[in-house]
Protein backbone atom coordinates (compact mmCIF):
# COMPACT_ATOMS: atom_id res chain seq x y z
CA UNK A 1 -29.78 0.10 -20.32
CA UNK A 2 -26.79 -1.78 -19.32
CA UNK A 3 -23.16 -0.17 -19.76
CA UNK A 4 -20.01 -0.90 -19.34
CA UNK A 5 -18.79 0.25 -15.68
CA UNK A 6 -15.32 0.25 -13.64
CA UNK A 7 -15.84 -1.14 -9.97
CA UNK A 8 -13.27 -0.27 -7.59
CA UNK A 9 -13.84 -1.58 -3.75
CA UNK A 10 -11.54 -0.20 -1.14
CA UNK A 11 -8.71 -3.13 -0.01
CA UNK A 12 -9.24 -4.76 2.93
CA UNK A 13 -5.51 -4.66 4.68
CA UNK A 14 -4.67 -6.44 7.84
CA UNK A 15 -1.90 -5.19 10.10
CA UNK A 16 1.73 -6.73 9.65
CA UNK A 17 0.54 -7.61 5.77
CA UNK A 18 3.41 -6.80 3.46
CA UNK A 19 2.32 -4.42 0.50
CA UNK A 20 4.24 -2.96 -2.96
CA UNK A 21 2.75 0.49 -4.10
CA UNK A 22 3.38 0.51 -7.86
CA UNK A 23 2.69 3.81 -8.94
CA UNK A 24 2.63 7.34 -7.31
CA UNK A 25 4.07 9.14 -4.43
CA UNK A 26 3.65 6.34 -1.92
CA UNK A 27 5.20 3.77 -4.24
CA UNK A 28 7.36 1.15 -3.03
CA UNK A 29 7.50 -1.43 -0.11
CA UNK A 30 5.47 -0.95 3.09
CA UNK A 31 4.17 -2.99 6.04
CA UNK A 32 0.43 -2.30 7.37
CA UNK A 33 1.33 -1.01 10.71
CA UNK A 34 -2.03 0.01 11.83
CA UNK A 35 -5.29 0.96 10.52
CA UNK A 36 -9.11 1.82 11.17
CA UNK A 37 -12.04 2.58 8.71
CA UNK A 38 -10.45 5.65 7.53
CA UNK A 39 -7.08 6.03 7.89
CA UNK A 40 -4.17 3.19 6.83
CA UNK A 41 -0.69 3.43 8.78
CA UNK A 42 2.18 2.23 6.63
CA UNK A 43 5.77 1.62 8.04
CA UNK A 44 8.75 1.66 5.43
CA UNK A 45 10.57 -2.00 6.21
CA UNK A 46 13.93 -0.32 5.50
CA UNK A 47 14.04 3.28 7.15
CA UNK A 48 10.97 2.19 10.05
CA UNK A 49 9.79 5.20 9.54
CA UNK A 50 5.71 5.39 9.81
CA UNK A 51 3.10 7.54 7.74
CA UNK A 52 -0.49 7.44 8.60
CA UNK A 53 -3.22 8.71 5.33
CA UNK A 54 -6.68 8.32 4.58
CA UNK A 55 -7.06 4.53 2.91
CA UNK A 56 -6.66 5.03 -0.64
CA UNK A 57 -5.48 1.64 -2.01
CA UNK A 58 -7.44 -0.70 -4.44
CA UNK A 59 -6.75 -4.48 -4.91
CA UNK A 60 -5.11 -4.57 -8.80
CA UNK A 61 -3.15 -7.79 -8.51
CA UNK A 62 -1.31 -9.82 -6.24
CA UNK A 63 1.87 -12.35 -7.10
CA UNK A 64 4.73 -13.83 -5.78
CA UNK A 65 8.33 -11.16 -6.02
CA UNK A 66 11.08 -10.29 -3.71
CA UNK A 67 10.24 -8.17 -0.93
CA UNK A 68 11.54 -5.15 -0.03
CA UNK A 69 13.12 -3.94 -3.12
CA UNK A 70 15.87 -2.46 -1.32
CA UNK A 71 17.16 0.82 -0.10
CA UNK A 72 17.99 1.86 -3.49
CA UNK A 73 14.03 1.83 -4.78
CA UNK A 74 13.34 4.06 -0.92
CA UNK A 75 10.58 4.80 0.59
CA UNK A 76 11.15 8.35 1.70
CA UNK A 77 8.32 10.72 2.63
CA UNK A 78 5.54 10.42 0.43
C-alpha cells in the first residue's frame, strides 16, 4: 500500500561553502570549515570562532541573499 512519506537525506557540504541556519540554536551565518562522515565543523564569518557537531543539516532550499547578516543577527555559542 503506498503512503505518503517525508524523505530527508543528510546535506552534502563542502569545506569553505557558505551556509544560513534558519531555525534553532545554530541559526545564522557559518562557513564549512571542516568535516568528515560524522561530524560538520562550522566557523562563524564574524567572531572566527569554530564549533565542531555531529552533521545534522538537511537541504530545504537554497537562493540568492546577502551574506553574513551581520554582527547584530550573531552567531554566539550554539
Amino acid at each position: 500500500m503506498l503512503t505518503p512519506v517525508t524523505v530527508f537525506t543528510p546535506y552534502p557540504f563542502t569545506i569553505g561553502e557558505k551556509i544560513h541556519i534558519s531555525e534553532g540554536t545554530r541559526h545564522g551565518d557559518w562557513i564549512v570549515a571542516n568535516l568528515d562522515d560524522k561530524k560538520i565543523t562550522l566557523r562563524c564569518p564574524v567572531s572566527g570562532k569554530e564549533f565542531c557537531w555531529n552533521r545534522f543539516c538537511y537541504l530545504v532550499d537554497t537562493r540568492e541573499q546577502e551574506w553574513p547578516k551581520g554582527e547584530k543577527e550573531g552567531n554566539d555559542e550554539k
